[in-house]
Protein backbone atom coordinates (compact mmCIF):
# COMPACT_ATOMS: atom_id res chain seq x y z
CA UNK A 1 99.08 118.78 59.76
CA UNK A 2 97.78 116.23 57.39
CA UNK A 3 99.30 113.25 56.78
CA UNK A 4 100.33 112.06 52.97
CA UNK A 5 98.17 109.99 51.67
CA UNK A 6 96.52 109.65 55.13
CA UNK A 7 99.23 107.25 55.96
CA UNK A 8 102.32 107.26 58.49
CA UNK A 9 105.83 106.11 57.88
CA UNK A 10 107.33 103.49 60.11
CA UNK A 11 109.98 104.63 62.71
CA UNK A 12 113.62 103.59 61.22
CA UNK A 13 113.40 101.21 64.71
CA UNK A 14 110.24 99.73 64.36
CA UNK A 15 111.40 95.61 64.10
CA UNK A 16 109.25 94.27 61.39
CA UNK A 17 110.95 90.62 61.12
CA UNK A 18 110.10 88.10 63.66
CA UNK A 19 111.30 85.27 61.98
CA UNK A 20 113.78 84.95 64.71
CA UNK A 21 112.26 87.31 67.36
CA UNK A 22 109.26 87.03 69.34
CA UNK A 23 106.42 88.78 68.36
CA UNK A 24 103.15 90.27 69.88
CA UNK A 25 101.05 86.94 68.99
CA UNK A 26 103.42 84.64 70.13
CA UNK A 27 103.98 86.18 74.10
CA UNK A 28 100.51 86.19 74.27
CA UNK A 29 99.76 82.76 72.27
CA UNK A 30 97.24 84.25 70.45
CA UNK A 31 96.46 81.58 67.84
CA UNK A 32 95.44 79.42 70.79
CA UNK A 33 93.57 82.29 72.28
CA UNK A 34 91.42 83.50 69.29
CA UNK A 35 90.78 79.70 68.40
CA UNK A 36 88.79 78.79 71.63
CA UNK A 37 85.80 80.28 70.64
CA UNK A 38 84.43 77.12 68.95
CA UNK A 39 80.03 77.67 69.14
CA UNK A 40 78.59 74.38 69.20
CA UNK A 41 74.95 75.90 67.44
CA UNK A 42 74.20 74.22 63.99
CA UNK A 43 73.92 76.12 62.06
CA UNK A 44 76.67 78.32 63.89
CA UNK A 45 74.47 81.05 65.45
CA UNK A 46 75.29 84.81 64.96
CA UNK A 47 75.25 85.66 68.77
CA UNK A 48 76.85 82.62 69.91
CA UNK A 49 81.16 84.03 69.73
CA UNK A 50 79.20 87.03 71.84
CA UNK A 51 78.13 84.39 74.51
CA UNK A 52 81.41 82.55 75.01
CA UNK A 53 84.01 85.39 74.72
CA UNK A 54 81.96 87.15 77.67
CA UNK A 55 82.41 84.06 79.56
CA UNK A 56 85.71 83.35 78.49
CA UNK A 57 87.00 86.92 79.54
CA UNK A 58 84.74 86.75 82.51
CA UNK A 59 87.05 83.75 83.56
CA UNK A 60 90.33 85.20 82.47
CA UNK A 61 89.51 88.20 84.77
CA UNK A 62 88.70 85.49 87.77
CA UNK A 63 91.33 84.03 86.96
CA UNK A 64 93.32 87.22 88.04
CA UNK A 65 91.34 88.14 90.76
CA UNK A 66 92.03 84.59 92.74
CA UNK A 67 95.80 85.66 91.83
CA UNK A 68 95.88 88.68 93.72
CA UNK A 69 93.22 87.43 95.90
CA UNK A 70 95.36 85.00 97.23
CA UNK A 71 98.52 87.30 97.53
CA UNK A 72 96.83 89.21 99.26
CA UNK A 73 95.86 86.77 102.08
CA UNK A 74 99.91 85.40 101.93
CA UNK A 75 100.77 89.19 102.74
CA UNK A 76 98.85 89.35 105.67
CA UNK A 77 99.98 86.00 106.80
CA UNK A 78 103.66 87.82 106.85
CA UNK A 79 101.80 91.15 108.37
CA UNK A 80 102.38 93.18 104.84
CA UNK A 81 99.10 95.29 105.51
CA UNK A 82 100.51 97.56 102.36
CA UNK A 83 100.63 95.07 99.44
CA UNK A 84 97.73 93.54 100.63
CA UNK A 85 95.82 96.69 100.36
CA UNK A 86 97.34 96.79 96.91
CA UNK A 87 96.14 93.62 95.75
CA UNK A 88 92.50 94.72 97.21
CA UNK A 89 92.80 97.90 95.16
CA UNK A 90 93.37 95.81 91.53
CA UNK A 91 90.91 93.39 92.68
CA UNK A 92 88.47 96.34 92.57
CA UNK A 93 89.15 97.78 89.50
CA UNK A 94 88.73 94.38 88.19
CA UNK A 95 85.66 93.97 89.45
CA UNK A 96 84.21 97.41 87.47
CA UNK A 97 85.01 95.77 84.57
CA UNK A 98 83.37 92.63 85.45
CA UNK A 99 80.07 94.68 86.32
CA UNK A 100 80.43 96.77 83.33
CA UNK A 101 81.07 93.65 81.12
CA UNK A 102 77.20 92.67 81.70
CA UNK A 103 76.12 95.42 79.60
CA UNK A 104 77.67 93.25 76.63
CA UNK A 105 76.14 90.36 77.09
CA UNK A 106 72.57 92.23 77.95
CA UNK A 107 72.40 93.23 74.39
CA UNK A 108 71.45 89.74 73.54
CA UNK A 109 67.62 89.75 73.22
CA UNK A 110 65.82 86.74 74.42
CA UNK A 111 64.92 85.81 70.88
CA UNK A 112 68.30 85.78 69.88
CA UNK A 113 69.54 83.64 72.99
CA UNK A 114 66.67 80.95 72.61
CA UNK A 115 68.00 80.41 69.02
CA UNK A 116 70.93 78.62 70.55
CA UNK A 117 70.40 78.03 73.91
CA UNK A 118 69.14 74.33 73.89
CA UNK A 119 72.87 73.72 72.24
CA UNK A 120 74.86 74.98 75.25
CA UNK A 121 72.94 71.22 77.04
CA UNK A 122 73.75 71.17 80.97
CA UNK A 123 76.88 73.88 80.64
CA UNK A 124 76.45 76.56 83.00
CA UNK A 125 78.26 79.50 84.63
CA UNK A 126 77.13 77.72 88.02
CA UNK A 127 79.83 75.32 87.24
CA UNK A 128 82.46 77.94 87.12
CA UNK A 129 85.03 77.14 89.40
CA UNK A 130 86.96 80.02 89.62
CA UNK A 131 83.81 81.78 90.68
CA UNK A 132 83.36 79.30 93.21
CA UNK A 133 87.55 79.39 94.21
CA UNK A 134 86.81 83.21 94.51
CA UNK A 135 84.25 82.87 97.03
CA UNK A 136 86.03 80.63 99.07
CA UNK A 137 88.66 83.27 99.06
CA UNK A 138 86.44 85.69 100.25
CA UNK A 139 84.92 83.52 103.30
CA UNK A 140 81.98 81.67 101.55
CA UNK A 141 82.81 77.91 101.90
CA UNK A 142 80.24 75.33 100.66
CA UNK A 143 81.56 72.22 100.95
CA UNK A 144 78.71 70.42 98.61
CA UNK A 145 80.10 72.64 95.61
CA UNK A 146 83.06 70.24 95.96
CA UNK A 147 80.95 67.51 94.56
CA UNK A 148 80.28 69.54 91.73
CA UNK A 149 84.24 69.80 90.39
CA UNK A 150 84.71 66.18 91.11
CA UNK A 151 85.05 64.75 87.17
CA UNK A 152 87.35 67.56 87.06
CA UNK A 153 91.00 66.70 89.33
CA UNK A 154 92.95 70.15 88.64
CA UNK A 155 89.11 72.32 89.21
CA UNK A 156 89.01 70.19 92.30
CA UNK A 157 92.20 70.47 93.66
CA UNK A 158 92.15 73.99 93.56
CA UNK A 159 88.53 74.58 94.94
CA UNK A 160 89.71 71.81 97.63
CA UNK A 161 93.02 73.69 98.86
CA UNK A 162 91.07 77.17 98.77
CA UNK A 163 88.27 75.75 100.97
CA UNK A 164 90.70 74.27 103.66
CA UNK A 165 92.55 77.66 103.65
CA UNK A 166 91.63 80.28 105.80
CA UNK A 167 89.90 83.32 104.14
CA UNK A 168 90.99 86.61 103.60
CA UNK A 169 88.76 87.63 106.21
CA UNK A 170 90.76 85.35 108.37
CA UNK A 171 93.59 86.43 107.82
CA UNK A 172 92.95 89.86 108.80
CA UNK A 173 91.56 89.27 112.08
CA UNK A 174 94.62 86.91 112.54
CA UNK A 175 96.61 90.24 111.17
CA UNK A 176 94.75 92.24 113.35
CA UNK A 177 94.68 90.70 116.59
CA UNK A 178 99.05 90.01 116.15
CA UNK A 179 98.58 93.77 115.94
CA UNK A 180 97.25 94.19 118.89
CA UNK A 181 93.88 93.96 118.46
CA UNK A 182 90.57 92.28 120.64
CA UNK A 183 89.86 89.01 118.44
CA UNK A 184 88.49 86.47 120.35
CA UNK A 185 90.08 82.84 120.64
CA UNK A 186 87.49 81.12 119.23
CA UNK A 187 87.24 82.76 116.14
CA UNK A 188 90.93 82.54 115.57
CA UNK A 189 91.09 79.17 116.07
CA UNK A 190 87.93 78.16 114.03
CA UNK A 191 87.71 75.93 111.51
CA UNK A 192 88.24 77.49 108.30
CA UNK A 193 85.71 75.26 105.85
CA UNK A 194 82.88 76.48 107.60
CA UNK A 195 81.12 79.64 106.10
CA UNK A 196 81.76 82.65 108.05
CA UNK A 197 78.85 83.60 110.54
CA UNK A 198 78.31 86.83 112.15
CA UNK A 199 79.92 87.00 115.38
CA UNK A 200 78.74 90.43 117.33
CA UNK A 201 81.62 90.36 119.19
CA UNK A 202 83.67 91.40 116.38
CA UNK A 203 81.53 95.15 116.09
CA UNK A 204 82.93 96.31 119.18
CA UNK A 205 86.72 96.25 118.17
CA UNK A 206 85.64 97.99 114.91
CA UNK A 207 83.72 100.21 116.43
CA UNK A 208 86.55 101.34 118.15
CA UNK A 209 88.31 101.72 114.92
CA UNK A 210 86.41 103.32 113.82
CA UNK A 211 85.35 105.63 116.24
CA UNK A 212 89.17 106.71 116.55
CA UNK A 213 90.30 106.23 113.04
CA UNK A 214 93.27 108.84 113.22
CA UNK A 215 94.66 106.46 115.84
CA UNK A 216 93.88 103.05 114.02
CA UNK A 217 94.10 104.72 110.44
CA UNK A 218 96.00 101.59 108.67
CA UNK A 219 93.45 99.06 110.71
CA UNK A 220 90.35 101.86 109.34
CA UNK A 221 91.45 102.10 106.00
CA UNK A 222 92.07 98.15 105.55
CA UNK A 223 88.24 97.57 106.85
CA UNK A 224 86.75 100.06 104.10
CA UNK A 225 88.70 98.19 101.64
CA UNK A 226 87.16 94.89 102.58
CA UNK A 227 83.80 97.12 102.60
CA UNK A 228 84.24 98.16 99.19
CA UNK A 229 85.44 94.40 97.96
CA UNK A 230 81.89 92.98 98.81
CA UNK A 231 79.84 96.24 97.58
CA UNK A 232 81.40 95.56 94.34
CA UNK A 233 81.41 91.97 94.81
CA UNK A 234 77.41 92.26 95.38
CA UNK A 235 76.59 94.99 92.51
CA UNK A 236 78.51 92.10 90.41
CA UNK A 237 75.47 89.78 91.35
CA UNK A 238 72.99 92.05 91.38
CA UNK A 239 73.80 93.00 87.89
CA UNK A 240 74.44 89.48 86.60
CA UNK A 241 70.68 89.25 88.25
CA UNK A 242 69.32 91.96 86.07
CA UNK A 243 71.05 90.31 82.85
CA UNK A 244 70.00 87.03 83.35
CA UNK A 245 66.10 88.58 84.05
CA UNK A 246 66.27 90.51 80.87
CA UNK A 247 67.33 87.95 78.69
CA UNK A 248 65.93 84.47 79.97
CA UNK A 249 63.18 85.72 81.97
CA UNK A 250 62.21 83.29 85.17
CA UNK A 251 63.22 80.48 83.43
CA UNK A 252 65.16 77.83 85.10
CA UNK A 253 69.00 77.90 84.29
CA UNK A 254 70.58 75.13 81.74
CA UNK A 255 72.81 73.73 84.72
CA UNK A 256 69.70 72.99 86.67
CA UNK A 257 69.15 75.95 88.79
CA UNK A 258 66.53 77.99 89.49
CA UNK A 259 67.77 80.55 87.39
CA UNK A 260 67.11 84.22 88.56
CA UNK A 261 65.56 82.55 91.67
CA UNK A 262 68.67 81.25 92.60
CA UNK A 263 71.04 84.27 91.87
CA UNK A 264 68.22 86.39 93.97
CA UNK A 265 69.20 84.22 97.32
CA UNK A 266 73.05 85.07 96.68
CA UNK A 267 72.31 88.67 97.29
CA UNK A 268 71.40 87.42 100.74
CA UNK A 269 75.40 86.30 100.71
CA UNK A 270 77.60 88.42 103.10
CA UNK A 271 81.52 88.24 103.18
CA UNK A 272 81.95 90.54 106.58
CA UNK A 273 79.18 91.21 107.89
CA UNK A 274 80.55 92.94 110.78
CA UNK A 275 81.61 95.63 108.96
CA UNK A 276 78.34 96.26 108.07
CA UNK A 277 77.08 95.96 111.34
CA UNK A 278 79.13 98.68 112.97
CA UNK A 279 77.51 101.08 110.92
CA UNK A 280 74.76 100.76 112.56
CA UNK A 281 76.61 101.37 116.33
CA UNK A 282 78.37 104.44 115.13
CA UNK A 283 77.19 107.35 116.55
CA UNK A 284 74.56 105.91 119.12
């Protein structure tokens, strides 16, 4: 059926004054939103509004993976194995779209980018803080990245509480060893700023989840999760490598860095490396 006049008539309930009523733009505040693009090339550079919106969502989606990142680790604290798992399984999806996002910004051709790059001065996505809160989360503390948020008190106070918080990795090995579980003393009573280290006393209990997974099946299916977290979390990086290669090069980074130097050595960057390791043990 073809519409009249290629148009469509409004439902008889469709509300159309919002004089009174709140609208669309308003729960989401989108005058605020769709005004924080603000390029700083002059003159304004075409390819600029690309460059910050795919950092701005890139944060906004950070944003929401330290929220579910950290209810996550509060559900294991209370030995909720199932929402945590949840939380694990939106933090996935988000990441996808995080890794798929790249393809946006890889579009911009290094001509275009060093047009407007000497604008953006010592800004830098190394300085993100989220991305920084979100590796805490996930067991990679750095203390000296503290120093980095320090002009900034609400940055710092959040990097600062994540950082003195156990991990999510933490938590389930405190989760798991409540559960019954081999966990050794001393790593449940580590300190929690200091990165996570392998500790090859750790592939023997999952080996024996793993080797018996129909009788550990919530304990199995909670370690593949974590698995799948940090093969996303690391195709993330590896792509953002790849980006950053295509469009700038071996050049050194605005904030400082080495540039794709630098982002090569976080590839190197393991979250549970025990999981990894059992792999290996499996079937030998």
């Amino acid at each position: 059926m073809t519409l009249k006049n290629n148009t469509r008539d409004f439902d008889p309930e469709i509300v159309t004054d919002f004089r009174e009523k709140m609208s669309y733009g308003a729960y989401l505040d989108l005058p605020t939103l769709l005004d924080a693009q603000k390029p700083v090339s002059v003159p304004e550079h075409h390819d600029e509004l690309l460059f910050i919106i795919q950092h701005q969502t890139t944060e906004l989606w950070l944003k929401l993976v330290l929220h579910e990142l950290q209810a996550a680790i509060e559900a294991l604290r209370a030995d909720l194995l199932a929402p945590a798992l949840k939380g694990i399984a939106r933090v996935k999806h988000i990441q996808r779209t995080l890794t798929e996002q790249w393809s946006v910004l890889a579009t911009l051709t290094p001509t275009e980018y060093a047009q407007f790059r000497h604008f953006l001065g010592n800004s830098s996505g190394f300085q993100s803080y989220q991305y920084r809160a979100v590796e805490f989360a996930l067991g990679n503390k750095n203390q000296r990245m503290l120093t980095v948020f320090e002009a900034d008190a609400a940055a710092h106070a959040l990097l600062t509480a994540t950082f003195t918080a156990p991990s999510l990795y933490d938590e389930f090995l405190r989760y798991l060893h409540r559960a019954g579980y081999d966990i050794p003393d001393a790593i449940l009573e580590r300190d929690v700023t200091e990165a996570w280290t392998f500790h090859p006393e750790l592939v023997h209990t999952f080996r024996g989840i793993y080797e018996n997974a129909s009788e550990h099946w919530a304990a199995y299916e909670a370690c593949e999760e974590l698995v799948d977290l940090e093969d996303n979390f690391q195709l993330w990086r590896f792509r953002h490598l790849k980006t950053v290669q295509r469009i700038i090069g071996m050049k050194h980074g605005t904030g400082g860095s080495s540039g794709a130097a630098f982002l090569q050595k976080a590839l190197e960057l393991t979250f549970f490396p025990e999981l990894f390791a059992v792999r290996t043990e499996i079937g030998t």
